[in-house]
N, C-alpha and C. Protein backbone atom coordinates (compact mmCIF):
# COMPACT_ATOMS: atom_id res chain seq x y z
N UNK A 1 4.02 -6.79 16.98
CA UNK A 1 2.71 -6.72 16.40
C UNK A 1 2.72 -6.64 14.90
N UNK A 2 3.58 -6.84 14.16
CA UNK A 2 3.67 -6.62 12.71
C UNK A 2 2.43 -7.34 12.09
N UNK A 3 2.02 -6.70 11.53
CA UNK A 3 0.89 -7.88 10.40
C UNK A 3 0.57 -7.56 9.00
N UNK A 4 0.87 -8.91 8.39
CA UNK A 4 0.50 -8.25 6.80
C UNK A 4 -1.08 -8.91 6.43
N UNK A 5 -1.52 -8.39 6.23
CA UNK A 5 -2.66 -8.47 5.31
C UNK A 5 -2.90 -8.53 4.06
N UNK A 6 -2.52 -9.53 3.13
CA UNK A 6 -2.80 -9.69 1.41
C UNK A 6 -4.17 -9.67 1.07
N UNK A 7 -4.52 -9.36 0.16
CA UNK A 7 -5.88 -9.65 -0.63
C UNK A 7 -5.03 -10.02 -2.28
N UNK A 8 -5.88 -10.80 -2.55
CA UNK A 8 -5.76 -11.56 -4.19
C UNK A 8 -6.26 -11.95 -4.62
N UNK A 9 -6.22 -12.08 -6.12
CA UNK A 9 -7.23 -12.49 -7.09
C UNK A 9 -6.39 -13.88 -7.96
N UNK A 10 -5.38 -14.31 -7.35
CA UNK A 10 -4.70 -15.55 -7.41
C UNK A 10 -4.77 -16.66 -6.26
N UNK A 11 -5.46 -17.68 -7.07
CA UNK A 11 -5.84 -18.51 -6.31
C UNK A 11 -4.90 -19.57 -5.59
N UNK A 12 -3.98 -19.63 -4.16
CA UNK A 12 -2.69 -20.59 -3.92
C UNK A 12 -3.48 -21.76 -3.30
N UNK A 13 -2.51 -22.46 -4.01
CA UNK A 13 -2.80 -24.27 -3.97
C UNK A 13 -2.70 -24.31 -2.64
N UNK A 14 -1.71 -24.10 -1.96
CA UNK A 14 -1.79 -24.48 -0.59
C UNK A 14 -1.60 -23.21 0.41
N UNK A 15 -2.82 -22.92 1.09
CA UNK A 15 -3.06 -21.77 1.10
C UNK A 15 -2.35 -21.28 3.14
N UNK A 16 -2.29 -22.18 3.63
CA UNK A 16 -1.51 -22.49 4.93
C UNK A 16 -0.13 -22.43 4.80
N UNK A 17 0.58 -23.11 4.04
CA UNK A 17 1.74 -23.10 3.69
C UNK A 17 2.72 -21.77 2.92
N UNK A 18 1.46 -21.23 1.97
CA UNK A 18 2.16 -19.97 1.82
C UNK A 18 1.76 -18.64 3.08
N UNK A 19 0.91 -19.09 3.60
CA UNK A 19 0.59 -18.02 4.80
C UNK A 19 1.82 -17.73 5.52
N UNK A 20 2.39 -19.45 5.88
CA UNK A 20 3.87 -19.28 6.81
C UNK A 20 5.06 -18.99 5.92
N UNK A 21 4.64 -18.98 5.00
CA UNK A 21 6.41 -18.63 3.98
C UNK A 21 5.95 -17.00 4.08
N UNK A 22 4.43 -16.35 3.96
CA UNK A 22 4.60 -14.80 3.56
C UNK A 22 5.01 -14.59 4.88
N UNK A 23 4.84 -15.30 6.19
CA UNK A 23 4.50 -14.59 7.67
C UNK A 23 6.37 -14.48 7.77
N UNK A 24 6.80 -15.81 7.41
CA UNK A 24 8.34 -15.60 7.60
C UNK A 24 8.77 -14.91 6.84
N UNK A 25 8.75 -14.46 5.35
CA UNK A 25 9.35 -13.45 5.23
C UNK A 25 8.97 -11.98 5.77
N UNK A 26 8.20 -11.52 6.31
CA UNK A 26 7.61 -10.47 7.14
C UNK A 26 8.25 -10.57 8.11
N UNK A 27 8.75 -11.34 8.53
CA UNK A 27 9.11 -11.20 10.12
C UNK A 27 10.78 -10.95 9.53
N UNK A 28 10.96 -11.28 8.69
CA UNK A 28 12.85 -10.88 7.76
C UNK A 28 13.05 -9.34 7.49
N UNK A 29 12.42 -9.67 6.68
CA UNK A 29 11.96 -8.27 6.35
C UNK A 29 11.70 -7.14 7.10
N UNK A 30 11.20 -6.92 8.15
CA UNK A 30 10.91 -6.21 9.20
C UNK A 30 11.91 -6.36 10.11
N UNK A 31 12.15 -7.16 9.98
CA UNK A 31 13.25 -7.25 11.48
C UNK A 31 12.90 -7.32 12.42
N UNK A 32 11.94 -8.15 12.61
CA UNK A 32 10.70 -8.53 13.64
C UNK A 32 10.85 -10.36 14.33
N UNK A 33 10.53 -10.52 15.29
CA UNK A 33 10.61 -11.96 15.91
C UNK A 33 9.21 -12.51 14.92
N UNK A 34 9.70 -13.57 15.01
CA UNK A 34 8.75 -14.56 14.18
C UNK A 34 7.07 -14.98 15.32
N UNK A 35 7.79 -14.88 16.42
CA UNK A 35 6.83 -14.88 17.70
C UNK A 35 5.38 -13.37 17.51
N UNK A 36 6.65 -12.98 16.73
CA UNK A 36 5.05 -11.35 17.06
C UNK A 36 4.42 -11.70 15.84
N UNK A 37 4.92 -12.03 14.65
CA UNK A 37 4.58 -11.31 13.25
C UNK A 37 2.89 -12.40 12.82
N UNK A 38 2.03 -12.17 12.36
CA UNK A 38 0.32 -11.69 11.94
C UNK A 38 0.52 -11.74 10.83
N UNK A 39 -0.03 -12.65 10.22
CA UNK A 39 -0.12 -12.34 8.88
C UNK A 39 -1.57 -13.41 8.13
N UNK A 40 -2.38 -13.06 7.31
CA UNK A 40 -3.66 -13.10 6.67
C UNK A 40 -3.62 -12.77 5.30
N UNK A 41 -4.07 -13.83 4.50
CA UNK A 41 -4.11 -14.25 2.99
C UNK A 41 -5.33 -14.40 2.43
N UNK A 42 -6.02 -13.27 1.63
CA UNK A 42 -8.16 -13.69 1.36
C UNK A 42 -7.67 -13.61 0.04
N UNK A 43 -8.28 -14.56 -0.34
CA UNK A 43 -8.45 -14.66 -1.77
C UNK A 43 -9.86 -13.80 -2.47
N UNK A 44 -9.80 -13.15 -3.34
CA UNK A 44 -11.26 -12.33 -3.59
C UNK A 44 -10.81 -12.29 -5.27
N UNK A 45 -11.37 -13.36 -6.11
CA UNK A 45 -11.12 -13.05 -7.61
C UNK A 45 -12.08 -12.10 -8.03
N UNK A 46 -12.80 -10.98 -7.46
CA UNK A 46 -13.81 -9.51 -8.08
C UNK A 46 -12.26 -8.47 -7.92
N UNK A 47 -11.36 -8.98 -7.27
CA UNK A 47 -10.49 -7.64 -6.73
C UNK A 47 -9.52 -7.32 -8.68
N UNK A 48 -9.64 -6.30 -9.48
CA UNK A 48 -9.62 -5.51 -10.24
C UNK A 48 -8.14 -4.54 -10.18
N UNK A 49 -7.26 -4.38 -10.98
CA UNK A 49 -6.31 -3.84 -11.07
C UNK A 49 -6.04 -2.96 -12.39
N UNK A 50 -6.19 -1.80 -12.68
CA UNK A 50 -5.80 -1.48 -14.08
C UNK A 50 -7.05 -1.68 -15.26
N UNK A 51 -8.10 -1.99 -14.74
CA UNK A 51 -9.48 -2.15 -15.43
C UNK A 51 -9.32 -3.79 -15.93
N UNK A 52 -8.32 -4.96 -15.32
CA UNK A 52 -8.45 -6.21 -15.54
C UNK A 52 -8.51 -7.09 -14.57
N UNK A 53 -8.88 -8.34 -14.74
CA UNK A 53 -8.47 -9.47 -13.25
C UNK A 53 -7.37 -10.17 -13.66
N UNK A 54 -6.07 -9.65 -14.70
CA UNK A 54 -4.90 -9.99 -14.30
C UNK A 54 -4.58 -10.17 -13.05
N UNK A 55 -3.32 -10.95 -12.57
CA UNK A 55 -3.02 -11.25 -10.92
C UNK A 55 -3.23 -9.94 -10.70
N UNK A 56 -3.05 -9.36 -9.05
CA UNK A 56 -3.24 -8.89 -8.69
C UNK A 56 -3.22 -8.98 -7.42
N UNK A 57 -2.59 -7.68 -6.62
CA UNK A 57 -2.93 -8.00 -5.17
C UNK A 57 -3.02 -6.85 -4.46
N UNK A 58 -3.35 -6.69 -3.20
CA UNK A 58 -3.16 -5.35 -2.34
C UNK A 58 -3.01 -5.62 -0.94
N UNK A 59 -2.02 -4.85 -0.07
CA UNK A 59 -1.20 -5.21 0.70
C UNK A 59 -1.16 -4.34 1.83
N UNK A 60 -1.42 -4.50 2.82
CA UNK A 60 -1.24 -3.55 3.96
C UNK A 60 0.11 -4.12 5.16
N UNK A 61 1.17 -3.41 5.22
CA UNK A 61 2.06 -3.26 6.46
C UNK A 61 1.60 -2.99 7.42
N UNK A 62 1.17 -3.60 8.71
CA UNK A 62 1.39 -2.58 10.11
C UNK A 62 2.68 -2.98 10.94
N UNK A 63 3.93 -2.14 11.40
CA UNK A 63 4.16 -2.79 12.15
C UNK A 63 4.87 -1.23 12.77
N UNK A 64 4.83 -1.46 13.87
CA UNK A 64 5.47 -0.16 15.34
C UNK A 64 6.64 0.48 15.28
N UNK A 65 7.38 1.36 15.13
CA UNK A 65 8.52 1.53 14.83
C UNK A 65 9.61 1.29 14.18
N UNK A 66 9.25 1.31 13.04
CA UNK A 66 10.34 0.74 11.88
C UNK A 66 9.38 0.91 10.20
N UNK A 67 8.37 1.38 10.40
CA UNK A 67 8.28 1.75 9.20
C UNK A 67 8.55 4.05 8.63
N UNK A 68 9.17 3.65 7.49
CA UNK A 68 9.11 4.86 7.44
C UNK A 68 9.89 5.11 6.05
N UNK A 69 10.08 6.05 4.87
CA UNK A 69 10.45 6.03 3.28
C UNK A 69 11.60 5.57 3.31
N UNK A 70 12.25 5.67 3.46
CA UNK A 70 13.34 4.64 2.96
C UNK A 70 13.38 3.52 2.95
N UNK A 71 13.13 2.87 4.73
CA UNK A 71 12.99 1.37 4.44
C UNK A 71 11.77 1.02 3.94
N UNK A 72 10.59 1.48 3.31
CA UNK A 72 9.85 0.78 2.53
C UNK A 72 10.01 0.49 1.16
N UNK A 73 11.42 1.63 0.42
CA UNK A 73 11.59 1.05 -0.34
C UNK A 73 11.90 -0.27 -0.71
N UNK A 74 12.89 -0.31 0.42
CA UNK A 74 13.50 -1.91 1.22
C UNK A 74 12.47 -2.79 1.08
N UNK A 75 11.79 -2.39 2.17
CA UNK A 75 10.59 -4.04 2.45
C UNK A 75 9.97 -4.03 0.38
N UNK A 76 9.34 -2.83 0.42
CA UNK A 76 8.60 -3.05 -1.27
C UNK A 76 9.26 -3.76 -1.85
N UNK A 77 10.79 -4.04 -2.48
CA UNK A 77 11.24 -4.67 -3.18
C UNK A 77 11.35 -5.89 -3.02
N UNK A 78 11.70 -6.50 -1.72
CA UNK A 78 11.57 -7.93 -1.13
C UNK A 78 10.61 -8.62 -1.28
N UNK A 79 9.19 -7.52 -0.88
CA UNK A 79 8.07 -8.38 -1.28
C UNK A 79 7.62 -8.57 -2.53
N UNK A 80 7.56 -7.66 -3.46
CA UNK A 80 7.16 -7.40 -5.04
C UNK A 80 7.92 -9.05 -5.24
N UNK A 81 9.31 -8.63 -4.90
CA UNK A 81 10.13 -9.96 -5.39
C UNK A 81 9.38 -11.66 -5.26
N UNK A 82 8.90 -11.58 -3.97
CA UNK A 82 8.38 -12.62 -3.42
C UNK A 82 7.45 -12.80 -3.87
N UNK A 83 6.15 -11.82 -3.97
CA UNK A 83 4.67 -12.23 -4.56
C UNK A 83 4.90 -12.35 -6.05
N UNK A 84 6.19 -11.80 -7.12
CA UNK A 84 6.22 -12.39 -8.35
C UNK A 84 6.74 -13.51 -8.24
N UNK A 85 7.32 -14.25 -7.47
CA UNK A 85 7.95 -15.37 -7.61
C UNK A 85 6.83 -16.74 -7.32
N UNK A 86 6.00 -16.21 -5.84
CA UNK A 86 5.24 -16.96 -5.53
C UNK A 86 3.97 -16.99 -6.11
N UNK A 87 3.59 -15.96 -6.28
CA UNK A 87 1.87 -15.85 -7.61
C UNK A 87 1.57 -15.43 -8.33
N UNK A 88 3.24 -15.20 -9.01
CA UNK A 88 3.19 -14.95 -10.81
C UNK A 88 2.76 -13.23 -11.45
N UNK A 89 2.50 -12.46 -9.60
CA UNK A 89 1.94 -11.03 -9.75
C UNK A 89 3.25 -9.89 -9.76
N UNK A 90 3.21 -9.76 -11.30
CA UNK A 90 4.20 -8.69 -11.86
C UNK A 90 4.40 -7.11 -10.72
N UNK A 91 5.33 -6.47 -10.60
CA UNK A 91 5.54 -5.65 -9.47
C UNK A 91 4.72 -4.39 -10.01
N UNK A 92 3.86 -4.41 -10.93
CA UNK A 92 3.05 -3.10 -11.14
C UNK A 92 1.73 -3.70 -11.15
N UNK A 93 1.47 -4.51 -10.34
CA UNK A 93 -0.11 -5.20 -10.28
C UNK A 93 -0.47 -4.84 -8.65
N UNK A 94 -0.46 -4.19 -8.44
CA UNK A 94 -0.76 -4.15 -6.97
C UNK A 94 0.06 -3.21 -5.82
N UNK A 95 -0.32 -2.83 -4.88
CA UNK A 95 0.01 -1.43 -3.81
C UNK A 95 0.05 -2.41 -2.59
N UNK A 96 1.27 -1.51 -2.33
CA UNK A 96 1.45 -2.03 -0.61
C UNK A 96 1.11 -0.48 0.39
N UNK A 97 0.95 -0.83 1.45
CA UNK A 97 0.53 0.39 2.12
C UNK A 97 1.26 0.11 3.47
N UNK A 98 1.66 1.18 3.92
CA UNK A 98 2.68 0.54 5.17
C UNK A 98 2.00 1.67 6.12
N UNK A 99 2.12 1.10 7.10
CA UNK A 99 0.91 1.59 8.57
C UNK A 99 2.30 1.27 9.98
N UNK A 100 2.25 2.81 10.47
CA UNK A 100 2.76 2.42 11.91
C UNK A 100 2.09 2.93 12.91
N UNK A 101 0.84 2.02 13.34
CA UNK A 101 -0.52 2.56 14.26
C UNK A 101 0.40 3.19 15.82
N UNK A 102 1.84 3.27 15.94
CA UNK A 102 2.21 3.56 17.22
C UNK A 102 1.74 2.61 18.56
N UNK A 103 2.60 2.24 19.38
CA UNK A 103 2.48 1.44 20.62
C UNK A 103 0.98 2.09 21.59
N UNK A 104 0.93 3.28 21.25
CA UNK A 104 -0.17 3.68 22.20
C UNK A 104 -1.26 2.99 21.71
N UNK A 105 -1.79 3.04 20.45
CA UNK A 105 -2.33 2.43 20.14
C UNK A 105 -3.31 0.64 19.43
N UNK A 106 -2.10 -0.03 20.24
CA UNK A 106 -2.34 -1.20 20.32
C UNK A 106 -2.62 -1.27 21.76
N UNK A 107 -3.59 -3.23 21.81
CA UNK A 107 -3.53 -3.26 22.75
C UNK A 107 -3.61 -4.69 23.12
């Protein structure tokens, strides 16, 4: 059930294509089958960082057993890496939030 959820104020040219490059690296990253991993890209240029609309983004993790402080340092750096590479958003523009809603609670 892993799913990432981006929001951004950077607009991607091809907005399908990076969906499946963020979904595959999520599913790396996690250590997750490519079969489970969810992932959703909204573009919103009002979204505000630091009192500017420099890039920008905000990021939610969910995924079941495997999140927890250490390895988010892990995943954080992979992705920071990735969203500066892919939309130019410097690693202090934006929060990731990592969520493990537990198996009971999916459904």
């Amino acid at each position: 059930m892993p799913y990432l959820n981006l929001i951004t104020n950077v607009k991607v040219a091809d907005g399908r294509a990076f969906a499946l490059e963020f979904s595959k690296l999520g599913a790396e990253v996690l250590g997750k089958p490519k079969e489970y991993m969810s992932a959703s890209i909204t573009y919103n240029d009002t979204l505000i960082f630091n009192g500017t609309f420099d890039p920008a983004f905000q990021l939610v993790v969910m995924s079941v057993g495997n999140i927890d402080g250490s390895k988010n340092v892990i995943y954080s750096e992979k992705i920071f890496a990735f969203l500066k590479e892919k939309l130019g958003v410097p690693d202090n523009r934006g929060y990731i939030v990592f969520q493990d809603p537990g198996a009971e609670n999916l459904g």
